[in-house]
N, C-alpha and C. Protein backbone atom coordinates (compact mmCIF):
# COMPACT_ATOMS: atom_id res chain seq x y z
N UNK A 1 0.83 -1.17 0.00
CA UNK A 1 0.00 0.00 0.00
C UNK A 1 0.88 1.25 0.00
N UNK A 2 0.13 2.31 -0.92
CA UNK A 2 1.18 3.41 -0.69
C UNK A 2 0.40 4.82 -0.12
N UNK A 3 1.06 5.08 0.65
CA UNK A 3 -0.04 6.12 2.05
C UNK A 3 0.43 7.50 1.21
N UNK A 4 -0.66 7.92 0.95
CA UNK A 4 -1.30 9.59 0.08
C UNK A 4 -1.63 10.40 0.93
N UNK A 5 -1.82 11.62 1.05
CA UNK A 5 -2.76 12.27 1.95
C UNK A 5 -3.50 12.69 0.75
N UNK A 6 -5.06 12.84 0.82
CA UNK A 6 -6.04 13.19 0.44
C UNK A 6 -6.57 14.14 0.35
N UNK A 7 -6.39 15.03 -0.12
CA UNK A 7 -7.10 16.20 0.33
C UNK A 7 -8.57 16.84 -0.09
N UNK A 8 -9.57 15.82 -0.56
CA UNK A 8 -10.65 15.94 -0.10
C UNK A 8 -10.76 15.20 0.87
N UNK A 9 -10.19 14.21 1.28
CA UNK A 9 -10.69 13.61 3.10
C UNK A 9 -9.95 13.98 4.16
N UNK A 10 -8.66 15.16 3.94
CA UNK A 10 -8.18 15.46 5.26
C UNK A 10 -7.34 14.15 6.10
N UNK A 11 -6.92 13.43 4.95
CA UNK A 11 -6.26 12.37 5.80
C UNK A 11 -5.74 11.47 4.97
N UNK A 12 -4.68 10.78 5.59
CA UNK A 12 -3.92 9.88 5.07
C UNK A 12 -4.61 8.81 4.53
N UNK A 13 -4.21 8.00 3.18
CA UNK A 13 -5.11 6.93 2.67
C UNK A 13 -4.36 5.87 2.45
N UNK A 14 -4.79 4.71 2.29
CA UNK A 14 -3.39 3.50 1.42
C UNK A 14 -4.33 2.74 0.62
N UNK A 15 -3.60 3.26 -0.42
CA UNK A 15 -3.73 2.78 -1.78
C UNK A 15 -3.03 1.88 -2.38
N UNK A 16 -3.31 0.59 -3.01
CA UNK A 16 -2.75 -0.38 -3.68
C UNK A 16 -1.13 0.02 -4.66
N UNK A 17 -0.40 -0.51 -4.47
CA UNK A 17 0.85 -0.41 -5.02
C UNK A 17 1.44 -0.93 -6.04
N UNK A 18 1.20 -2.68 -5.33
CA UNK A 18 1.67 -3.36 -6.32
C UNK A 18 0.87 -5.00 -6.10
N UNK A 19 0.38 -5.01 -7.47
CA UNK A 19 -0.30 -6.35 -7.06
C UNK A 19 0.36 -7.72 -7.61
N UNK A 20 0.75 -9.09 -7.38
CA UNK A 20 1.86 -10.00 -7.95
C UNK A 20 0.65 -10.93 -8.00
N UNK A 21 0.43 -11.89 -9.76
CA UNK A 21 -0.64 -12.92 -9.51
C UNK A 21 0.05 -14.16 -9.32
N UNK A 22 0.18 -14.78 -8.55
CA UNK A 22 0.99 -16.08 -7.65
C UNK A 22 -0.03 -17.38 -8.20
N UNK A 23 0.46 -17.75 -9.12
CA UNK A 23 -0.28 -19.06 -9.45
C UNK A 23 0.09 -20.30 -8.41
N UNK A 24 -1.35 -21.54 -8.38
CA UNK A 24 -0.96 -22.25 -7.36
C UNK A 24 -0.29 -23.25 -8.01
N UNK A 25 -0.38 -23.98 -6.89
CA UNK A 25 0.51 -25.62 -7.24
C UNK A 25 0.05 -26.61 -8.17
N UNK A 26 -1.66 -25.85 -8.70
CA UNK A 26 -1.88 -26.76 -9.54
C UNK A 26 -1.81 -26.43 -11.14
N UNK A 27 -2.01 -24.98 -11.12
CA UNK A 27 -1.00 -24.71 -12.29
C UNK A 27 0.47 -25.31 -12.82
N UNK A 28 1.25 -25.67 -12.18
CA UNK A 28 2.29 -25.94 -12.17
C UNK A 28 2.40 -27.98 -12.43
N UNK A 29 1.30 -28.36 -11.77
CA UNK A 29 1.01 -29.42 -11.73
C UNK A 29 1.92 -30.57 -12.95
N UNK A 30 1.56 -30.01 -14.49
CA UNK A 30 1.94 -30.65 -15.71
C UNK A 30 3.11 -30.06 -16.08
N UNK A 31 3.53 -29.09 -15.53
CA UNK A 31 4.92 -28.11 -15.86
C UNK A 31 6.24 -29.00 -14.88
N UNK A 32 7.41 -28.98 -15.89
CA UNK A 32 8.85 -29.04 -15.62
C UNK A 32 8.95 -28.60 -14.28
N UNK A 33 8.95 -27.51 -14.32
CA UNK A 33 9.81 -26.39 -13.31
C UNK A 33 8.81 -26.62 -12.22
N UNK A 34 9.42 -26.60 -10.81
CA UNK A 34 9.15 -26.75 -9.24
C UNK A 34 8.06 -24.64 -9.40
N UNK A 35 7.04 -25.43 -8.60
CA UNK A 35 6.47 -24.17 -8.31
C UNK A 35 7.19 -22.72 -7.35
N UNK A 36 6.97 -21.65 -7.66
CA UNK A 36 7.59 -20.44 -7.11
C UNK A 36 6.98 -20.10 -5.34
N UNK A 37 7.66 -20.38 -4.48
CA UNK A 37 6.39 -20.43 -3.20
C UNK A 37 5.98 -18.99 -3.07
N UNK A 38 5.12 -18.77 -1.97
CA UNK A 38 4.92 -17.57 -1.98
C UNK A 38 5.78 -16.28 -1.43
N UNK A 39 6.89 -17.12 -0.18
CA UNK A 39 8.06 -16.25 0.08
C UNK A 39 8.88 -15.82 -1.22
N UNK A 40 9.15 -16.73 -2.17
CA UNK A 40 9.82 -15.75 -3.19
C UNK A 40 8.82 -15.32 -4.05
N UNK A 41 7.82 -15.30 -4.33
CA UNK A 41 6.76 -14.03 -5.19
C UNK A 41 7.17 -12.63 -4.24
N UNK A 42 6.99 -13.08 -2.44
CA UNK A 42 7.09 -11.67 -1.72
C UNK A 42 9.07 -11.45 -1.79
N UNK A 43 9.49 -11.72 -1.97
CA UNK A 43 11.04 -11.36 -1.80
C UNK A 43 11.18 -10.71 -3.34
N UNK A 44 10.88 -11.30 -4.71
CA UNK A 44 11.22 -10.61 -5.71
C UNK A 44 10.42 -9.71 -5.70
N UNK A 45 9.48 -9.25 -5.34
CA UNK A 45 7.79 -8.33 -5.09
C UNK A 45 8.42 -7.01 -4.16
N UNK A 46 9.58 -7.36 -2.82
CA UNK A 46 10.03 -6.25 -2.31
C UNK A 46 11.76 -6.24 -2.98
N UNK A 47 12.39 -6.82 -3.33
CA UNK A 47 13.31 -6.63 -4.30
C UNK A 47 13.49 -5.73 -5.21
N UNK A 48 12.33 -5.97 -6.11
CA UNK A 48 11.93 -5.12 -7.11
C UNK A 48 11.63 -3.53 -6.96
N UNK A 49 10.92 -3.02 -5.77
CA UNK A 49 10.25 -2.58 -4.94
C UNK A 49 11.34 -1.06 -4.60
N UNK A 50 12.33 -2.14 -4.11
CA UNK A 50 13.33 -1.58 -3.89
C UNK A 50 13.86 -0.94 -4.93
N UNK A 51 14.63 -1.77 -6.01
CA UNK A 51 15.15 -1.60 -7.34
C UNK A 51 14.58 0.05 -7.52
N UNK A 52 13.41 0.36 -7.99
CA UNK A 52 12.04 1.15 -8.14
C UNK A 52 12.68 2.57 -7.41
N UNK A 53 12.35 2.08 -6.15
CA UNK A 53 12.46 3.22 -4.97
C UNK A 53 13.82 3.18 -4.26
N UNK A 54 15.06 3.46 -5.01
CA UNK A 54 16.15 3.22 -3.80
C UNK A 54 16.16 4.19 -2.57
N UNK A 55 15.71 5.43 -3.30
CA UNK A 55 16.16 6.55 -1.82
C UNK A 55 14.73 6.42 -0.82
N UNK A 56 13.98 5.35 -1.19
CA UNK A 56 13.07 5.57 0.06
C UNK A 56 12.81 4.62 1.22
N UNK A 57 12.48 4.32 2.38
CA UNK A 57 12.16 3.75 2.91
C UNK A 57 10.88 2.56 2.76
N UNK A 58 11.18 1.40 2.60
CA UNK A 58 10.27 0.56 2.13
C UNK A 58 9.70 -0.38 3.44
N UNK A 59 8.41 -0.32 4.12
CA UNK A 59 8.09 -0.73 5.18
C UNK A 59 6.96 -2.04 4.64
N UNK A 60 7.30 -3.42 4.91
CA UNK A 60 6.47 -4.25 4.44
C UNK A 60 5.01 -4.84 5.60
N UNK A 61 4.09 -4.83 5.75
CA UNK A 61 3.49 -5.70 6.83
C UNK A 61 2.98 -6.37 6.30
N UNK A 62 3.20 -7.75 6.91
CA UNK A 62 2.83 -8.65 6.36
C UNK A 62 2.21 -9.62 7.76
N UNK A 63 1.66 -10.36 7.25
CA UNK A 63 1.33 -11.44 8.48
C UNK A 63 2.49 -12.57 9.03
N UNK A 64 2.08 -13.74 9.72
CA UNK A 64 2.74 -14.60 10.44
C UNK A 64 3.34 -15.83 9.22
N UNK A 65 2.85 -15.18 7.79
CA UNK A 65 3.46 -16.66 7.32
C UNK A 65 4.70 -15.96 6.55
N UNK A 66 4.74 -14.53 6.77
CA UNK A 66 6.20 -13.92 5.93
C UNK A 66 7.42 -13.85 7.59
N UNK A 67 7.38 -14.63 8.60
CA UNK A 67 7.92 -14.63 9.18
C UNK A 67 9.17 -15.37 9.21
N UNK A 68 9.59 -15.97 8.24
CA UNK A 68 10.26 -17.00 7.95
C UNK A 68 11.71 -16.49 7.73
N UNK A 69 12.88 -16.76 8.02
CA UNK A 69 14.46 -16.39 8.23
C UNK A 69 14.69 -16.27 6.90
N UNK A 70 14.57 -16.84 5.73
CA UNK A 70 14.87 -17.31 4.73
C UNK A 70 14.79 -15.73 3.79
N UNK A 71 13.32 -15.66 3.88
CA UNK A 71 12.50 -14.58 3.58
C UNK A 71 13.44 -13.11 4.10
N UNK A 72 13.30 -12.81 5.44
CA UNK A 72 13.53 -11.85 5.97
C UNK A 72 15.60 -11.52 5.98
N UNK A 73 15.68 -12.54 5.74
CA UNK A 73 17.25 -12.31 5.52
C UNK A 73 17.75 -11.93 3.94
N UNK A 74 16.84 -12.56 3.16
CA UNK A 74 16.96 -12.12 1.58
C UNK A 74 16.39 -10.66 1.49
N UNK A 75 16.08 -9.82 2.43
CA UNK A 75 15.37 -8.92 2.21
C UNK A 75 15.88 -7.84 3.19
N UNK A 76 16.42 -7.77 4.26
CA UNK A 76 16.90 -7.42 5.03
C UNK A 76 17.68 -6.06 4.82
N UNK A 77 18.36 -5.83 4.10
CA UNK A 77 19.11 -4.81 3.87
C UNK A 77 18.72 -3.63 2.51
N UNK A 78 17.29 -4.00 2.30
CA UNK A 78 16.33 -3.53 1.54
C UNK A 78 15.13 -2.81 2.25
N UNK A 79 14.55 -3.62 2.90
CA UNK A 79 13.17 -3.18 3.37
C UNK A 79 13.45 -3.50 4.81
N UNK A 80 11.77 -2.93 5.23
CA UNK A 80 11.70 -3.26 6.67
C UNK A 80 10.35 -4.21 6.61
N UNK A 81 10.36 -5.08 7.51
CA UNK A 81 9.57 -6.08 7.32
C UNK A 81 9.03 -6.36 8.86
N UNK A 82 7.44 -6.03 8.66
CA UNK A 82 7.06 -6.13 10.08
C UNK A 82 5.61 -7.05 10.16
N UNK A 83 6.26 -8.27 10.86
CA UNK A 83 5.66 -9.22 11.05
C UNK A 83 5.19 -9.39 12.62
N UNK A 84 4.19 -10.49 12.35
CA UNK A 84 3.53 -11.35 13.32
C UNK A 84 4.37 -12.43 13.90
N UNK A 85 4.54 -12.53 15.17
CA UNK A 85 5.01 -13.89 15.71
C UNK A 85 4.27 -14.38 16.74
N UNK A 86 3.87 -15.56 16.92
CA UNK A 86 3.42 -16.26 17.76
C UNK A 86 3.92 -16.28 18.97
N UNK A 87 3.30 -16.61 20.27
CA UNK A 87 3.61 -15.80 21.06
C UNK A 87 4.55 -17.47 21.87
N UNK A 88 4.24 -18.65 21.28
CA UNK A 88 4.75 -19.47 21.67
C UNK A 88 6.14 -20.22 20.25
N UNK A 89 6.49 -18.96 20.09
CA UNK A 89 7.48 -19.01 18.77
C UNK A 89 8.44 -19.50 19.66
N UNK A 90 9.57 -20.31 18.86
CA UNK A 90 10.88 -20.76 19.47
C UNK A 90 11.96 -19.59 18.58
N UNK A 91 12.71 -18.95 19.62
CA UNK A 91 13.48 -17.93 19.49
C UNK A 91 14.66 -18.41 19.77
N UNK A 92 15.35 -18.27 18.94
CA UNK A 92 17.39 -18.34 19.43
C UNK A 92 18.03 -16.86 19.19
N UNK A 93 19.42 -17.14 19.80
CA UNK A 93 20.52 -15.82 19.58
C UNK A 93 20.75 -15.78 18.60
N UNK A 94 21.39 -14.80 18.02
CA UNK A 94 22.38 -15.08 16.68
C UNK A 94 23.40 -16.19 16.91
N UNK A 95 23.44 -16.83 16.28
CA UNK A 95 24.83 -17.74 16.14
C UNK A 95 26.34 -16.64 16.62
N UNK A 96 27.10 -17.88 16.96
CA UNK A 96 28.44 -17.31 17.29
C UNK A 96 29.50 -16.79 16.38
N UNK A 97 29.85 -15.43 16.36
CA UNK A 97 30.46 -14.87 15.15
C UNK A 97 31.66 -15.73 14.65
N UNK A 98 31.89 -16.49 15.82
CA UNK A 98 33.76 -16.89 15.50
C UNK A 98 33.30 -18.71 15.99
N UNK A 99 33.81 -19.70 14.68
CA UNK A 99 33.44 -21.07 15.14
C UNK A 99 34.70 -21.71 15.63
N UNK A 100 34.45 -22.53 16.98
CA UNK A 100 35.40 -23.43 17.57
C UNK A 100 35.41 -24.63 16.34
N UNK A 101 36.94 -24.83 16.05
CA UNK A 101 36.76 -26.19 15.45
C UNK A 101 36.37 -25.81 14.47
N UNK A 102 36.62 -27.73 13.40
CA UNK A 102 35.88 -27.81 12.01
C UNK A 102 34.34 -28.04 12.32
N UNK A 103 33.94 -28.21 10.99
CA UNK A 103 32.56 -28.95 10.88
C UNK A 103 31.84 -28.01 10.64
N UNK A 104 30.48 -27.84 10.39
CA UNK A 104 29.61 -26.95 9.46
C UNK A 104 28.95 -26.04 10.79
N UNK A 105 28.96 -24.25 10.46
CA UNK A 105 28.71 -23.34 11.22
C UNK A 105 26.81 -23.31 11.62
N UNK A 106 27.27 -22.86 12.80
CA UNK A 106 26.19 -23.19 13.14
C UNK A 106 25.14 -21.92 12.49
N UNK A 107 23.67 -22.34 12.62
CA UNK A 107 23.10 -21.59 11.91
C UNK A 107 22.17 -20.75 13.03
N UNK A 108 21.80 -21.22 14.10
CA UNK A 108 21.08 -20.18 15.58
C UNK A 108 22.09 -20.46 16.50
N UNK A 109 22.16 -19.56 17.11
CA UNK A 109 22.84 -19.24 19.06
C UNK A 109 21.95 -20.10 20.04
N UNK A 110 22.16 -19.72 21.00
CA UNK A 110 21.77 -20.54 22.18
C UNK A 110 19.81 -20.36 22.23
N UNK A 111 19.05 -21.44 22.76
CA UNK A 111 17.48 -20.42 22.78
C UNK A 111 17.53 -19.24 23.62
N UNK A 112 16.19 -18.54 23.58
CA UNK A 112 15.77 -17.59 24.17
C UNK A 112 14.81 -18.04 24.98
N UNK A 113 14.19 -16.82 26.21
CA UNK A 113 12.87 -17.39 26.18
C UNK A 113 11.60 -17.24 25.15
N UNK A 114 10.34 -17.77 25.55
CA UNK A 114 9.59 -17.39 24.32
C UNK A 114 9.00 -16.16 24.57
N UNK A 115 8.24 -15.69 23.38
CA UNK A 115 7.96 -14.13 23.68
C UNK A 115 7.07 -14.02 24.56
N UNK A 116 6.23 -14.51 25.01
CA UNK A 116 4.86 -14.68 26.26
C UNK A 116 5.70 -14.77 27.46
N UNK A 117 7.00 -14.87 27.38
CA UNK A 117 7.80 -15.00 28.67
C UNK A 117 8.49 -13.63 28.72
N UNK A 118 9.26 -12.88 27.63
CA UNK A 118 9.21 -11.39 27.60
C UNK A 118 8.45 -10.90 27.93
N UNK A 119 6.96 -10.95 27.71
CA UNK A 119 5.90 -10.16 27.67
C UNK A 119 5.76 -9.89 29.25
N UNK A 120 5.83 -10.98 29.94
CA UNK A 120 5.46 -10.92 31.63
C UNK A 120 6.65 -10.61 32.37
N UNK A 121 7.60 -10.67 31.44
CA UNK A 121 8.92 -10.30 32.41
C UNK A 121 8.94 -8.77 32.60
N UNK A 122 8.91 -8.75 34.11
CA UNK A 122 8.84 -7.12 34.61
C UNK A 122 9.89 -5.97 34.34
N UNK A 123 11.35 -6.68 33.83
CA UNK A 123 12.34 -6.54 33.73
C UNK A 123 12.57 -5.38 32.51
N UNK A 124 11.70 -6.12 31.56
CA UNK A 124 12.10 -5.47 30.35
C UNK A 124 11.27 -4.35 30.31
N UNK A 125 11.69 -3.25 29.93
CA UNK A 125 11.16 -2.11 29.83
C UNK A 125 10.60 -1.48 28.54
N UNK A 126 9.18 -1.30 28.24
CA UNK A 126 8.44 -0.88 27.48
C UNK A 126 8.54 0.51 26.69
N UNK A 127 8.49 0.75 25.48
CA UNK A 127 8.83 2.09 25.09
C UNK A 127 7.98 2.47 23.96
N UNK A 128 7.04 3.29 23.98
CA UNK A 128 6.51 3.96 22.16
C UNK A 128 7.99 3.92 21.36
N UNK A 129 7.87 3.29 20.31
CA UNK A 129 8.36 3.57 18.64
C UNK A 129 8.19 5.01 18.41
N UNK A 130 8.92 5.62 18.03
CA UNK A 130 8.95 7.52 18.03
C UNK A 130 7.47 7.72 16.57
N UNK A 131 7.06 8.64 17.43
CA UNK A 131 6.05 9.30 16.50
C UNK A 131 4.37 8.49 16.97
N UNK A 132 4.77 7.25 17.86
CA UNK A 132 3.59 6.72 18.49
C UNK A 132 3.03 7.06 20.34
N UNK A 133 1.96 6.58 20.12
CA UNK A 133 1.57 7.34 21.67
C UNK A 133 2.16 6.09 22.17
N UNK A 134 2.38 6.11 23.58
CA UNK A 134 3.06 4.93 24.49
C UNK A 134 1.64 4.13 24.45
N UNK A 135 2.07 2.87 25.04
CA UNK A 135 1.03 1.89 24.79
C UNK A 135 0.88 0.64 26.12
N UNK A 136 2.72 0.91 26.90
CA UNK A 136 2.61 -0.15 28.27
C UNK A 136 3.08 0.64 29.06
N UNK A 137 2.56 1.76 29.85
CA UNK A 137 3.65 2.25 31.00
C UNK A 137 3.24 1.86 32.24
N UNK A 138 3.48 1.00 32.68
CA UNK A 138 3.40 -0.07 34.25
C UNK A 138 1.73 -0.25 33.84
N UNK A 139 1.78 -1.04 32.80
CA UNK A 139 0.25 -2.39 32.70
C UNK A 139 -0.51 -1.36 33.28
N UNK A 140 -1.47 -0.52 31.90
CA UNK A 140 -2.72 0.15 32.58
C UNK A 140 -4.10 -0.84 32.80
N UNK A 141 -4.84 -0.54 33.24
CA UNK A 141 -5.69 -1.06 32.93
C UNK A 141 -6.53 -1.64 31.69
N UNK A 142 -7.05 -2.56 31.83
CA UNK A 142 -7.53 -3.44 30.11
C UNK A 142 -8.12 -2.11 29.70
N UNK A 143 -9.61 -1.57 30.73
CA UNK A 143 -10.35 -0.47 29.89
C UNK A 143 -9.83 0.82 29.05
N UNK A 144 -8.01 1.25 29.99
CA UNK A 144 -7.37 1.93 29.53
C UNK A 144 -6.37 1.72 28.76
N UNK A 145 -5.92 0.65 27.99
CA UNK A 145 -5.22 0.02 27.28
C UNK A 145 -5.61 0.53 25.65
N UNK A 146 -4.64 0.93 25.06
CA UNK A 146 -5.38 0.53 23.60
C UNK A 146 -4.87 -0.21 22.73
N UNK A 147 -6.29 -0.77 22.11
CA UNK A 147 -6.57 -2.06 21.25
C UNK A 147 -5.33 -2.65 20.26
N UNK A 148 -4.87 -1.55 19.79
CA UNK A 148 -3.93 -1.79 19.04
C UNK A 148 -2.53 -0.76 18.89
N UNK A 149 -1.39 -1.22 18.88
CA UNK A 149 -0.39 -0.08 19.01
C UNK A 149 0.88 -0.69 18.37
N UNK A 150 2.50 0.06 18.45
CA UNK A 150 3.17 -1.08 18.41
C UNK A 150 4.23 -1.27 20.03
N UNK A 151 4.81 -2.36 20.30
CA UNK A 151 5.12 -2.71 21.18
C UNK A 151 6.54 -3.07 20.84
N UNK A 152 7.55 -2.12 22.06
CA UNK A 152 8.74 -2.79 21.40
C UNK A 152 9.47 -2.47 22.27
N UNK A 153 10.57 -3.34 23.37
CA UNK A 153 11.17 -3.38 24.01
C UNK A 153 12.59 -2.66 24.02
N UNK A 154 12.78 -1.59 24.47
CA UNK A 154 13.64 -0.60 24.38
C UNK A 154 15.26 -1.47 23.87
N UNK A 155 15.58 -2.92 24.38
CA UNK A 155 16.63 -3.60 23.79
C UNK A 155 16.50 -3.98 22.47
N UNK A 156 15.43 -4.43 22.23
CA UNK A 156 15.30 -4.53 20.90
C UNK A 156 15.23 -3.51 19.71
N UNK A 157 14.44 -2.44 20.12
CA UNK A 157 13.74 -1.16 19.43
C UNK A 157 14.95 -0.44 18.88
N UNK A 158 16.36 -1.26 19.99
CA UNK A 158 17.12 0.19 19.26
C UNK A 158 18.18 -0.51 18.25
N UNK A 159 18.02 -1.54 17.85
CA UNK A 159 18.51 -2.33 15.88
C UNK A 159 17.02 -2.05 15.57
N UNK A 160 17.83 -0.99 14.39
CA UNK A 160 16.65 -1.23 13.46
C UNK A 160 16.49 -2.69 12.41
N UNK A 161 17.72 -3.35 12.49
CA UNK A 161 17.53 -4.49 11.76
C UNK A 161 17.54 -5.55 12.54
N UNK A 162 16.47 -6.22 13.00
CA UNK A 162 16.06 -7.24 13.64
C UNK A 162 17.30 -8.46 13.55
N UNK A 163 17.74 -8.76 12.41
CA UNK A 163 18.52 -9.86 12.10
C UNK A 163 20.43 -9.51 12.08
N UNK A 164 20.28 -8.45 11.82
CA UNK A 164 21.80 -7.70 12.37
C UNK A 164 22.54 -8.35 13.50
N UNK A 165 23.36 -8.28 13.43
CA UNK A 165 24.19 -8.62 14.48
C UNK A 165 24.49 -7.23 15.69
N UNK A 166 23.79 -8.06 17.18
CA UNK A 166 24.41 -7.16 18.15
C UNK A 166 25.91 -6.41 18.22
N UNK A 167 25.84 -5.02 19.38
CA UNK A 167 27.09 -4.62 19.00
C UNK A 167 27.61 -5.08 20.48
């Protein structure tokens, strides 16, 4: 979507950008060639995207099935990609920059906890994303809560690239 301001409605709009027609698996069915999944329709889709728009900021949202490493690492140094994760997702570190020994590098770090275990941990400290109203300052009440916001833990919030390596 690409956000306009309107000026017969006094407000920001999002308007369709770019649409990709993703044939299924049964198209492909009688054909040679292995079908295209839908992570690479969306990786050449923000690739391209990019190509298009270099000097701008390219913000993707997508749901829980563009959550995938594969995806977000082919894309990474292009766009920003803001996904859904389950709240009982299995999370690891980055892998270790420097490998002991032969044998094939490892590909995750040690686990984490899961994010429903961040979420309750008192520890971590809550922060508005700049330009948003705050959204957790010491657990308001449900009635005073709002519905939807973004949420982002001041350790995390401050890589903007999720998959980057800590400093």
């Amino acid at each position: 979507m690409l956000l306009v301001k309107a000026p017969w409605a006094d407000r920001i709009m999002a308007l369709p950008f770019l649409t990709l027609l993703a044939p299924s698996k049964r198209f492909y069915a009688d054909k040679a060639r292995a079908p295209k999944t839908l992570l690479d329709w969306a990786r050449q889709a923000a690739l391209q995207i990019h190509r298009w728009l270099p000097d701008r900021t390219i913000v993707l949202v997508a749901d829980s099935a563009f959550a995938a490493i594969e995806f977000l690492a082919a894309v990474r140094n292009h766009v920003c990609v803001v996904t859904r994760l389950r709240l009982d997702a299995n999370l690891f570190d980055f892998p270790p920059q420097k490998r002991k020994g032969r044998g094939r590098p490892p590909i995750k770090g040690k686990p984490l906890k899961k994010l429903s275990a961040f979420i309750k941990d008192r520890k971590v400290v809550w922060r508005a994303l700049p330009g948003q109203s705050l959204v957790r300052p010491n657990r308001p009440s449900r009635r005073d809560r709002q519905p939807h916001g973004p949420l982002a833990s001041r350790r995390r919030a401050a890589c903007a690239d999720p998959l980057a390596s800590r400093a």
